[in-house]
N, C-alpha and C. Protein backbone atom coordinates (compact mmCIF):
# COMPACT_ATOMS: atom_id res chain seq x y z
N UNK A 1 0.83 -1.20 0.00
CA UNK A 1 0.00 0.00 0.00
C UNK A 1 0.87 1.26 0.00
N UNK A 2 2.03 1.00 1.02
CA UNK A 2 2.47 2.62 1.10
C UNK A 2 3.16 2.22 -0.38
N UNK A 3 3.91 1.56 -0.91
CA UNK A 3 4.68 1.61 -2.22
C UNK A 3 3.86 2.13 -3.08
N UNK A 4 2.58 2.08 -3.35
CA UNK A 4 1.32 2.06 -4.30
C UNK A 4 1.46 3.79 -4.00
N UNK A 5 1.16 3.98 -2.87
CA UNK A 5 1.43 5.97 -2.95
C UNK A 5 2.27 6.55 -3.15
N UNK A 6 3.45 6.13 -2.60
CA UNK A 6 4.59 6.69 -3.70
C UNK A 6 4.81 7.11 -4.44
N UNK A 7 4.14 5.72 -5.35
CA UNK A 7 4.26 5.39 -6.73
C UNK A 7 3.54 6.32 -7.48
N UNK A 8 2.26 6.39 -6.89
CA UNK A 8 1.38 7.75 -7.32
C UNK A 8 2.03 8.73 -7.06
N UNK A 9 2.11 9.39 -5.92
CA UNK A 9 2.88 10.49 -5.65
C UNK A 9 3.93 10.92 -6.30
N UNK A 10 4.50 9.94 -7.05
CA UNK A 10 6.00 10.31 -8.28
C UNK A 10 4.68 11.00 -9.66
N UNK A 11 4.01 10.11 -9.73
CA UNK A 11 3.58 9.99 -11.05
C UNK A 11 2.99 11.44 -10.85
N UNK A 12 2.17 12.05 -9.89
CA UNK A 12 1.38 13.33 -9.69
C UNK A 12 2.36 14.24 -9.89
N UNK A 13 3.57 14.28 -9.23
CA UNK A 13 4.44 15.06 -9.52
C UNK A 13 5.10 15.04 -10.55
N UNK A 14 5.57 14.23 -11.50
CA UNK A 14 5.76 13.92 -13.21
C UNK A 14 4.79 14.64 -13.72
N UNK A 15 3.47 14.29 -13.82
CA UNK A 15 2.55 15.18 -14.35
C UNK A 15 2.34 16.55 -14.37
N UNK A 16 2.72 16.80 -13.15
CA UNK A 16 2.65 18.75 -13.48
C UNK A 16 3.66 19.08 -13.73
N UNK A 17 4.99 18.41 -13.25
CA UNK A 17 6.05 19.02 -14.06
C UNK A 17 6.39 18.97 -15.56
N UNK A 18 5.72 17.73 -16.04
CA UNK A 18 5.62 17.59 -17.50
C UNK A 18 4.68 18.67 -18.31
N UNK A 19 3.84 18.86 -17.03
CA UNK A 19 2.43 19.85 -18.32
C UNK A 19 2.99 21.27 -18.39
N UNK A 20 4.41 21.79 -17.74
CA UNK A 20 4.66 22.96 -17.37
C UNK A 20 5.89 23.11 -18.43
N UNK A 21 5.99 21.90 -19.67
CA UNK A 21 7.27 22.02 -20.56
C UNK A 21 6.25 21.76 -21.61
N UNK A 22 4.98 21.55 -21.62
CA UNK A 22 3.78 21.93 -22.90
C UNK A 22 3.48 22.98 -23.58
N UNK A 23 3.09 23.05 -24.40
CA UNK A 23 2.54 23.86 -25.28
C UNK A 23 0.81 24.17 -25.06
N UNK A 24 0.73 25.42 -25.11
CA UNK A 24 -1.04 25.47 -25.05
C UNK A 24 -1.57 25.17 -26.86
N UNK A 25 -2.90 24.88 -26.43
CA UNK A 25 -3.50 24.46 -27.60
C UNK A 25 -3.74 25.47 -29.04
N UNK A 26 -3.62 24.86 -29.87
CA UNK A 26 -3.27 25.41 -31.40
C UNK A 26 -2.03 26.61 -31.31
N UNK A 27 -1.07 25.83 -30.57
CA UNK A 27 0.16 26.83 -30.96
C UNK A 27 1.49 26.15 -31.05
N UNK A 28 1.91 26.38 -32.11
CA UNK A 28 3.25 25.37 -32.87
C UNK A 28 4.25 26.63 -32.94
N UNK A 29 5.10 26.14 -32.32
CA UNK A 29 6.62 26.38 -32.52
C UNK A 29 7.26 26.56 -33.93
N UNK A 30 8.19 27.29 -33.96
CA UNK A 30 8.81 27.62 -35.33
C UNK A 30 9.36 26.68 -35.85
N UNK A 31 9.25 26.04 -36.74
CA UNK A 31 10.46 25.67 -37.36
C UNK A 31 11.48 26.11 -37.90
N UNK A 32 12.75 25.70 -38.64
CA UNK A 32 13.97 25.97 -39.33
C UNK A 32 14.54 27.36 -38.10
N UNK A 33 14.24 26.94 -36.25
CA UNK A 33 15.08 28.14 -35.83
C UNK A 33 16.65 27.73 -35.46
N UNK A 34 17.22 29.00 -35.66
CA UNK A 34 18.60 28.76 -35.47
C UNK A 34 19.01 29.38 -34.48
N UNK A 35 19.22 29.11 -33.26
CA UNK A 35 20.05 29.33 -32.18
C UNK A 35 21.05 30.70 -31.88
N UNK A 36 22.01 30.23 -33.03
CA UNK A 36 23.01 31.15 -33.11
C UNK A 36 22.27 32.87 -33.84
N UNK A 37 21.34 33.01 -34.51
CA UNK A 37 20.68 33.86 -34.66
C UNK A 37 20.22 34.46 -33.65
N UNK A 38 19.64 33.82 -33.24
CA UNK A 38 18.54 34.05 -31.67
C UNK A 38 19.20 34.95 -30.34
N UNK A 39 20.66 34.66 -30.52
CA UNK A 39 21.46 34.70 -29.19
C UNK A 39 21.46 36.39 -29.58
N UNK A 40 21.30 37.39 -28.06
CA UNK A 40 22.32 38.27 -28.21
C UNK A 40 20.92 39.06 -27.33
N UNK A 41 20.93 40.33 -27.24
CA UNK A 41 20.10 41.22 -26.32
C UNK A 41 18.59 41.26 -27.08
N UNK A 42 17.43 41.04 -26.76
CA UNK A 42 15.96 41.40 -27.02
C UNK A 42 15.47 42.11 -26.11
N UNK A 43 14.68 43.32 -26.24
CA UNK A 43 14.11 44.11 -25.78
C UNK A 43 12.49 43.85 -25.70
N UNK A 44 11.68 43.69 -24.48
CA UNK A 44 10.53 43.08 -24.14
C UNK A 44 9.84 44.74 -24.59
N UNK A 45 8.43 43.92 -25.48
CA UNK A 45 8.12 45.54 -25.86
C UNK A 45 6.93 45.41 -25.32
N UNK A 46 5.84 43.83 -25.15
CA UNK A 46 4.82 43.56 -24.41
C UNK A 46 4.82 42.59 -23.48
N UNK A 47 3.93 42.28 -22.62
CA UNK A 47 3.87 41.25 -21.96
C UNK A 47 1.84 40.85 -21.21
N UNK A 48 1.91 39.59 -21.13
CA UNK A 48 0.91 39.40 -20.24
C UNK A 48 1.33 39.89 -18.48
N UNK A 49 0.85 40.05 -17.68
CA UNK A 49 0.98 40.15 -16.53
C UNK A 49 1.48 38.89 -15.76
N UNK A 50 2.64 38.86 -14.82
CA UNK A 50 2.93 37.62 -13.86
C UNK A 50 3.52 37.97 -13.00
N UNK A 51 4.19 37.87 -11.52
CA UNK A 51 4.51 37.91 -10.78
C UNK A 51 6.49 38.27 -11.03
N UNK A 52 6.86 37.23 -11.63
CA UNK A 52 8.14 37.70 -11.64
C UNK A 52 8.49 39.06 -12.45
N UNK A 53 7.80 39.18 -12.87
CA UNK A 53 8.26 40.84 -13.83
C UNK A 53 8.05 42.21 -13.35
N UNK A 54 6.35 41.76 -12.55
CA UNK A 54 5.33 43.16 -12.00
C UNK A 54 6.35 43.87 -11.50
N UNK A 55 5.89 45.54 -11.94
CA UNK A 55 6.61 46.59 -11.55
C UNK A 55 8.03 46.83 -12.15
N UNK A 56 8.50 45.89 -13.24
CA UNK A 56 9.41 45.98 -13.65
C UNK A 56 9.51 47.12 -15.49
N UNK A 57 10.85 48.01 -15.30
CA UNK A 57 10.79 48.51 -16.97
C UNK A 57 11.96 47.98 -17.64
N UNK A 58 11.74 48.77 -18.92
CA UNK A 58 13.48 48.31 -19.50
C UNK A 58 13.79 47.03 -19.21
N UNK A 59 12.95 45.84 -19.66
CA UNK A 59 13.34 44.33 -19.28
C UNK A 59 14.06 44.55 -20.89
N UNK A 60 15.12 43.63 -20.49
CA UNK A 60 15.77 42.69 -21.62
C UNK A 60 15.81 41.13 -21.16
N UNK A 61 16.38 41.02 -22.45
CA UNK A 61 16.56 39.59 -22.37
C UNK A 61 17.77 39.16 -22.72
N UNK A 62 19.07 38.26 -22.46
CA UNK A 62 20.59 38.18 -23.15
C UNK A 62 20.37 36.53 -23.26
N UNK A 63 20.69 36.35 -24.41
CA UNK A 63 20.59 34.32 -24.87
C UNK A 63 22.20 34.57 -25.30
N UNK A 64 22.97 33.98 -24.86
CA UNK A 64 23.97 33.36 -25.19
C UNK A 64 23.97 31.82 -25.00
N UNK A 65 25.57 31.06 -25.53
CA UNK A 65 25.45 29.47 -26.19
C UNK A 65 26.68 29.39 -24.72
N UNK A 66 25.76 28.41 -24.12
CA UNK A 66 26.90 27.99 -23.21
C UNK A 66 27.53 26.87 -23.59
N UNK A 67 29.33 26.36 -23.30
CA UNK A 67 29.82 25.36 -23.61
C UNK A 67 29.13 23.95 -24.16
N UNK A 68 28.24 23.92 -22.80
CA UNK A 68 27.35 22.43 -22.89
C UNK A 68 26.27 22.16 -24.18
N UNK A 69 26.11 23.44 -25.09
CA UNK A 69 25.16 23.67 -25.85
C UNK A 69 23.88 24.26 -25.14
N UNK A 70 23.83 24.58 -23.54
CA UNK A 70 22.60 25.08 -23.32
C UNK A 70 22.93 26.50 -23.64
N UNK A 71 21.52 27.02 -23.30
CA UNK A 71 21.33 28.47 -23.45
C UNK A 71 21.82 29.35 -21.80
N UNK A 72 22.78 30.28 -21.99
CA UNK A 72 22.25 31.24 -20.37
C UNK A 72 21.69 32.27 -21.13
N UNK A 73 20.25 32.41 -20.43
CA UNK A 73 19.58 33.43 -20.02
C UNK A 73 19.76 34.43 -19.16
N UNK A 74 19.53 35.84 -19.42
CA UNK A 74 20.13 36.85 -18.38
C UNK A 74 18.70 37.91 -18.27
N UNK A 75 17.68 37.85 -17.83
CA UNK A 75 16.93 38.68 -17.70
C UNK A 75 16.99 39.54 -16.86
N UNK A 76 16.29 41.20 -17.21
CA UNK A 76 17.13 42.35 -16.20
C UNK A 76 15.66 43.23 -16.58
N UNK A 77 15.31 43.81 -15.42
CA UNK A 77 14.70 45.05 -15.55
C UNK A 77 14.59 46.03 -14.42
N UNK A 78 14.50 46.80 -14.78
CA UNK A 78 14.32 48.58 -13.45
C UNK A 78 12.99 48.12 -12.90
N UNK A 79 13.27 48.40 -11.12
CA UNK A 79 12.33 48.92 -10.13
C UNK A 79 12.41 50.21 -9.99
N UNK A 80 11.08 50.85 -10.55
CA UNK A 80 11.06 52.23 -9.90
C UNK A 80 10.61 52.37 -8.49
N UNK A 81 10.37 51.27 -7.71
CA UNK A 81 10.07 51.23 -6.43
C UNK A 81 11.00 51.02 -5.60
N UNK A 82 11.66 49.94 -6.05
CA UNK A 82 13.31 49.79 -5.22
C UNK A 82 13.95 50.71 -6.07
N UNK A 83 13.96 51.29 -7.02
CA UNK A 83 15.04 52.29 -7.54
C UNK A 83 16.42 51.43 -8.09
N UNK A 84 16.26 49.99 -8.38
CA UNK A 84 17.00 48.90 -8.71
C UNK A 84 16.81 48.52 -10.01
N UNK A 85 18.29 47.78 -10.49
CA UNK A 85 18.16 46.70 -11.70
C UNK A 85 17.97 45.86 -10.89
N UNK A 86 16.86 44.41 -11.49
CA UNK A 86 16.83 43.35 -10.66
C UNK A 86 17.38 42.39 -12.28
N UNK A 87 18.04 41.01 -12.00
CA UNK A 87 18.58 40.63 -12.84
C UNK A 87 18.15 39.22 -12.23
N UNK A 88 17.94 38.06 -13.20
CA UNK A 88 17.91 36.62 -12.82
C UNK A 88 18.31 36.16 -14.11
N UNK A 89 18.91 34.93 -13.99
CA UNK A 89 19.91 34.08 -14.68
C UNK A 89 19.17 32.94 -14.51
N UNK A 90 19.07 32.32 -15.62
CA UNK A 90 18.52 31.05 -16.28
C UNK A 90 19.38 30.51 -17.07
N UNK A 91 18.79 29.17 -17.57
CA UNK A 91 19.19 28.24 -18.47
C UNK A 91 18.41 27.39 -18.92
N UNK A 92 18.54 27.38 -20.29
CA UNK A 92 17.06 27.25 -21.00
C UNK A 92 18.28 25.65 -22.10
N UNK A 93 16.92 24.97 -22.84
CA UNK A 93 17.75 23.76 -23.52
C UNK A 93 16.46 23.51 -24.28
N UNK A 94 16.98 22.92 -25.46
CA UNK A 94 15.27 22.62 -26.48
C UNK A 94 15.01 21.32 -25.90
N UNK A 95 13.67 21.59 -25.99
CA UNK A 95 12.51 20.65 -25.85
C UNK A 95 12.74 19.58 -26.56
N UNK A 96 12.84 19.58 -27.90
CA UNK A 96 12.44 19.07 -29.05
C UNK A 96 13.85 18.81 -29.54
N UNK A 97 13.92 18.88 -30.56
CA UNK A 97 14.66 19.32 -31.64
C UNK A 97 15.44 20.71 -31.83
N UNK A 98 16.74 20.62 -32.24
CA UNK A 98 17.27 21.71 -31.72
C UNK A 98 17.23 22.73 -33.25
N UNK A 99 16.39 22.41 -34.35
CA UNK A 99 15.83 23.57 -34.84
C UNK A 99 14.10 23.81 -34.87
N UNK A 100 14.02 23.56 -33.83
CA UNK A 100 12.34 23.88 -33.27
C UNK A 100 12.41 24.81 -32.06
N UNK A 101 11.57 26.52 -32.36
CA UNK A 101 11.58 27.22 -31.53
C UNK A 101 10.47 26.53 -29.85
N UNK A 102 10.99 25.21 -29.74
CA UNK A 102 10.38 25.49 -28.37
C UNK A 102 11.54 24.63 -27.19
N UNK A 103 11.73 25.39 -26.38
CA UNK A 103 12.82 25.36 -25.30
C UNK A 103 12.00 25.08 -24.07
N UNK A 104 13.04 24.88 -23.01
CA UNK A 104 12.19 24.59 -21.57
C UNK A 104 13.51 25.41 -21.24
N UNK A 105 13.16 26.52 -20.10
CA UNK A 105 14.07 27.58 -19.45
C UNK A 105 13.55 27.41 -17.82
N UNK A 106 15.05 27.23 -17.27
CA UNK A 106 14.68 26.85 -15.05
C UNK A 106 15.50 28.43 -14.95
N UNK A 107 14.59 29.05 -13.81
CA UNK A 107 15.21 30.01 -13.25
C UNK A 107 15.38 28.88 -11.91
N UNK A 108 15.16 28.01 -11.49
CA UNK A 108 14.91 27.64 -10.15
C UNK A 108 15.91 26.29 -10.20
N UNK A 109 16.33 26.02 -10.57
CA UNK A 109 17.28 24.19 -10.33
C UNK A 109 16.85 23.82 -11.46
N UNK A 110 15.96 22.49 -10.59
CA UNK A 110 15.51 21.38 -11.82
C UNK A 110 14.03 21.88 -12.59
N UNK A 111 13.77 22.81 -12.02
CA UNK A 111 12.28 22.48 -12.58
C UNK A 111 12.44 23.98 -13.59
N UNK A 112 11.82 23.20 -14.77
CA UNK A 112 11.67 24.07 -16.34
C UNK A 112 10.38 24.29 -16.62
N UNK A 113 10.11 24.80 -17.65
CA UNK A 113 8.54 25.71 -18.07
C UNK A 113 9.04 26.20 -19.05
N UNK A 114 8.28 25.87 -20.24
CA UNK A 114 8.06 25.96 -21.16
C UNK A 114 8.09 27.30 -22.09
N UNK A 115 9.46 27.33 -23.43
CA UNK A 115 9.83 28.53 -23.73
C UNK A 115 9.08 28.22 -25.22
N UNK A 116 7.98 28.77 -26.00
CA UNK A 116 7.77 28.36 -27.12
C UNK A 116 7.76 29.18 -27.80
N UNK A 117 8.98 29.86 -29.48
CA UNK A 117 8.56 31.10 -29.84
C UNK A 117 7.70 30.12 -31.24
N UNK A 118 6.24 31.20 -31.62
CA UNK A 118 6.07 30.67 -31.84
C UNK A 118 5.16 31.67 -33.49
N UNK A 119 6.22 32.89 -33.65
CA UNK A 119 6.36 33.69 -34.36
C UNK A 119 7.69 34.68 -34.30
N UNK A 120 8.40 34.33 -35.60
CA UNK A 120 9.52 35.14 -35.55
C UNK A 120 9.85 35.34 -37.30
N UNK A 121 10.71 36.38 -36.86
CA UNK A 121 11.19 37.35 -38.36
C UNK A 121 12.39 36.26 -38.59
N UNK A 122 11.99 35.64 -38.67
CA UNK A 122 13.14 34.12 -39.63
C UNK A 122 14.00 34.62 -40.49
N UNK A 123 13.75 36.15 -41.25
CA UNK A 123 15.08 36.51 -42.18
C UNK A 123 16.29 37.07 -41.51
N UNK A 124 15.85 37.78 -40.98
CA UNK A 124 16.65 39.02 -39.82
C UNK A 124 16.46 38.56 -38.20
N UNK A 125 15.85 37.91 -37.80
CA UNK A 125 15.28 37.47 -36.51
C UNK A 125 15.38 39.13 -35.48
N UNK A 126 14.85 39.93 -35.70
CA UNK A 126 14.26 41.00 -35.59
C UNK A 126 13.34 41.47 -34.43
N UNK A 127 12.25 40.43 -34.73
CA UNK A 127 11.36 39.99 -33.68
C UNK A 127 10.35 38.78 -33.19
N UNK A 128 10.21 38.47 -31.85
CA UNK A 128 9.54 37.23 -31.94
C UNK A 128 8.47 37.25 -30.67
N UNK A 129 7.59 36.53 -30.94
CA UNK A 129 6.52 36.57 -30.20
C UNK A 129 6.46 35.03 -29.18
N UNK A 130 6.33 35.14 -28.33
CA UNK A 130 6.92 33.54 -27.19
C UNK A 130 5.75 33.53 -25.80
N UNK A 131 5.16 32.03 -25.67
CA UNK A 131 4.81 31.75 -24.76
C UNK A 131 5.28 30.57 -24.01
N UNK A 132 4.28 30.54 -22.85
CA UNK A 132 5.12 29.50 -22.07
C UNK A 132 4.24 28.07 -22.37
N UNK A 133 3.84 27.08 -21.40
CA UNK A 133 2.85 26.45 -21.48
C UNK A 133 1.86 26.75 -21.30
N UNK A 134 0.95 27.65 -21.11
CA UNK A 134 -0.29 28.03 -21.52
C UNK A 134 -0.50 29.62 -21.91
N UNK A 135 -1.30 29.98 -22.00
CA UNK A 135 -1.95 31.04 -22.60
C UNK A 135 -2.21 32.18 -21.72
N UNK A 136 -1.62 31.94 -20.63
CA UNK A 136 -1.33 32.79 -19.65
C UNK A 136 0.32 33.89 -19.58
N UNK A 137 0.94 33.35 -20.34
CA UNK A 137 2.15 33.93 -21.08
C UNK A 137 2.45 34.20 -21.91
N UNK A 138 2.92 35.01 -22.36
CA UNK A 138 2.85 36.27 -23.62
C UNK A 138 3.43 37.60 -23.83
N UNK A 139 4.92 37.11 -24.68
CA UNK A 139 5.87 38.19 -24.70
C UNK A 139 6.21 38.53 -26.24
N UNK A 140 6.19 39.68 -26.62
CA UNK A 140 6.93 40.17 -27.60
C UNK A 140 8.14 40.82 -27.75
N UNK A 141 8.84 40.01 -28.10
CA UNK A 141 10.56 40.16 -28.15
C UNK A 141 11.04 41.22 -29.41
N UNK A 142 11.65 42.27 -28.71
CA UNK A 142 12.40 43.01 -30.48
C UNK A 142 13.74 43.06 -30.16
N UNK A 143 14.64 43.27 -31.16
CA UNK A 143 16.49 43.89 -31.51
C UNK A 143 15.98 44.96 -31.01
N UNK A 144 14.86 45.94 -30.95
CA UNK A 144 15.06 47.25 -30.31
C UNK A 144 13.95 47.68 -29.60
N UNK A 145 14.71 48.84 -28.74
CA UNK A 145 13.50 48.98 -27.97
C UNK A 145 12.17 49.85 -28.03
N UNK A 146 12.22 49.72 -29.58
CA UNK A 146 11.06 50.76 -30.01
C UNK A 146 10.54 50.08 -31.33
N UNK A 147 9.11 50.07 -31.42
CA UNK A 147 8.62 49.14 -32.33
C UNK A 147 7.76 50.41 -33.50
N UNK A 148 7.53 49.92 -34.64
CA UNK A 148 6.53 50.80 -35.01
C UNK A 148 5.20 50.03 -34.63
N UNK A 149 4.13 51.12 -35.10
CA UNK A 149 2.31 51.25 -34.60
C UNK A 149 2.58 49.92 -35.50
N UNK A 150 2.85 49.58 -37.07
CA UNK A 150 2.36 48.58 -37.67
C UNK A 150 3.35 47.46 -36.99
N UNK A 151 3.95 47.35 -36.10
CA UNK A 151 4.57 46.07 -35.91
C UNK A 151 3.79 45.55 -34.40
N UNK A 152 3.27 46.75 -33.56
CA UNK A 152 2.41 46.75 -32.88
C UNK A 152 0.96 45.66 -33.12
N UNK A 153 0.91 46.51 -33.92
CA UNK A 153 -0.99 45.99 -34.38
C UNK A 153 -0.66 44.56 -35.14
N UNK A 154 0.71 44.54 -35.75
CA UNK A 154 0.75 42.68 -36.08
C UNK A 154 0.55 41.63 -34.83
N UNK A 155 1.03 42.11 -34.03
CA UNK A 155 1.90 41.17 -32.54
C UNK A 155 0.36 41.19 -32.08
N UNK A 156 -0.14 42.10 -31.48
CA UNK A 156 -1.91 42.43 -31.39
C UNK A 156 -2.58 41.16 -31.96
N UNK A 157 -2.78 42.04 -33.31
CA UNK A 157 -3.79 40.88 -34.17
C UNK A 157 -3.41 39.44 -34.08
N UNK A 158 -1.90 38.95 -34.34
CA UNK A 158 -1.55 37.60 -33.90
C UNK A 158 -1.85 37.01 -32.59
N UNK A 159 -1.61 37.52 -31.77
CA UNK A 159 -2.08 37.37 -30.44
C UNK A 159 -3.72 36.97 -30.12
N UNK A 160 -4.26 37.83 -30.67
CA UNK A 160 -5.50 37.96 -30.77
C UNK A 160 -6.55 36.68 -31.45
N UNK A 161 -5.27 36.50 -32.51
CA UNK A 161 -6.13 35.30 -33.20
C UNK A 161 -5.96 33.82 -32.91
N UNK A 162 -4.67 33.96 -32.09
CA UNK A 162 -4.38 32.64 -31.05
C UNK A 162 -5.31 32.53 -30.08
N UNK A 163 -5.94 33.34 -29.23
CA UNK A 163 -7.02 33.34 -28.31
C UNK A 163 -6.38 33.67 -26.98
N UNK A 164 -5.09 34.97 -26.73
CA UNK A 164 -4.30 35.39 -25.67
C UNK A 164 -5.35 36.65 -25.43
N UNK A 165 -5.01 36.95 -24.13
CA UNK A 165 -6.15 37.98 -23.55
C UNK A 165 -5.03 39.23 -23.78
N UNK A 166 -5.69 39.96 -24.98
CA UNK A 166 -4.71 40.95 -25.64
C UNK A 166 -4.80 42.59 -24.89
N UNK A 167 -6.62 42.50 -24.17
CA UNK A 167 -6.36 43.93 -23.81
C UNK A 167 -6.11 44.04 -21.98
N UNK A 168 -5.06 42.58 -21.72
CA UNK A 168 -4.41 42.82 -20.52
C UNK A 168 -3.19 42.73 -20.66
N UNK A 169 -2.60 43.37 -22.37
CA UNK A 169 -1.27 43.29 -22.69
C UNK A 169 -0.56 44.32 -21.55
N UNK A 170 0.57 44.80 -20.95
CA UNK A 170 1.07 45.38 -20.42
C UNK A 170 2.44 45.85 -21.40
N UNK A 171 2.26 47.63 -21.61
CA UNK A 171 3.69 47.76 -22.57
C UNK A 171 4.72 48.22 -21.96
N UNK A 172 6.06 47.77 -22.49
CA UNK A 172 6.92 48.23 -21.21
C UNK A 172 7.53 49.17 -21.72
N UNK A 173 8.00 50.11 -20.64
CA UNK A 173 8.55 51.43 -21.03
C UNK A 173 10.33 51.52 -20.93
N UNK A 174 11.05 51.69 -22.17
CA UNK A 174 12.52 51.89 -22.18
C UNK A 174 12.63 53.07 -22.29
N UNK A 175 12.18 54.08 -22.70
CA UNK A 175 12.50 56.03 -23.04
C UNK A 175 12.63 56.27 -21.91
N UNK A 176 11.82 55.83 -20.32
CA UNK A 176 12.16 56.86 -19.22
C UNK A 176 13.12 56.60 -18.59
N UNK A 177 14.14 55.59 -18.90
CA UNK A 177 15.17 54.94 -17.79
C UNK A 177 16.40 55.90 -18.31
């Protein structure tokens, strides 16, 4: 009997850690992405709302190729409340296939969550649009920190037509820092 709960008890915990390196429904990952493109500073121009970011401006993002082939992640943004850069370091590794935009990234040890871009400027890699495992996450990534109205209203309408809750986008501000 106690072996029998355990046994469950592994499996319950497999399960949510597995559903947290998923994909939400009708949304596919890029194909033909290349890594070495990808790497280097992105500037967060939207976001859904979550806990690790709130109150944060001027987020970036830094992907570099670590030895092992994983990714370090360097995310950074201003508290105007603490009057701080706050910075956290990750390490992110594909899911899949290592030319399929979907990754699993741990700020925490072992446990990962789900990096899926799942719109990007494939010529120039320019800009890209990325969620996590569900539809509760939702970032638009640029090379800069200023977008035009029409690159705006694309990321919008795409968003929109995936079924992401677009008018609790949050935009982040780089001009006042």
């Amino acid at each position: 009997m106690q072996t029998s709960l355990k046994l469950l008890g592994i499996l319950c915990i497999t399960a949510i850690l597995s559903a947290c390196t998923g994909m939400p429904d009708n949304i596919k990952p890029v194909d033909n992405f290349e890594l070495n493109k990808y790497t280097g500073t992105w500037y967060e121009i939207a976001r859904l709302d979550h806990s690790f970011e709130r109150g944060l401006e001027g987020i970036t993002a830094e992907y570099s190729i670590n030895p092992d082939g994983s990714v370090k992640v360097i995310n950074k943004g201003y508290s105007a409340e603490e009057q701080e850069w706050q910075q956290a370091e990750g390490k992110a590794k594909f899911a899949e296939q290592q030319d399929i935009g979907h990754l699993e990234v741990s700020f925490f040890g072992p446990f990962y969550s789900s990096y899926v871009v799942f719109e990007l400027d494939k010529q120039n890699y320019q800009y890209a649009y990325i969620t996590g495992y569900n539809k509760e996450y939702l970032w638009f990534l640029s090379r800069s920190p200023n977008v035009t109205e029409q690159q705006m209203q694309d990321f919008i309408n795409t968003a929109k037509e995936y079924g992401f809750k677009t008018d609790e986008l949050i935009y982040v501000d780089h001009n006042s820092l």
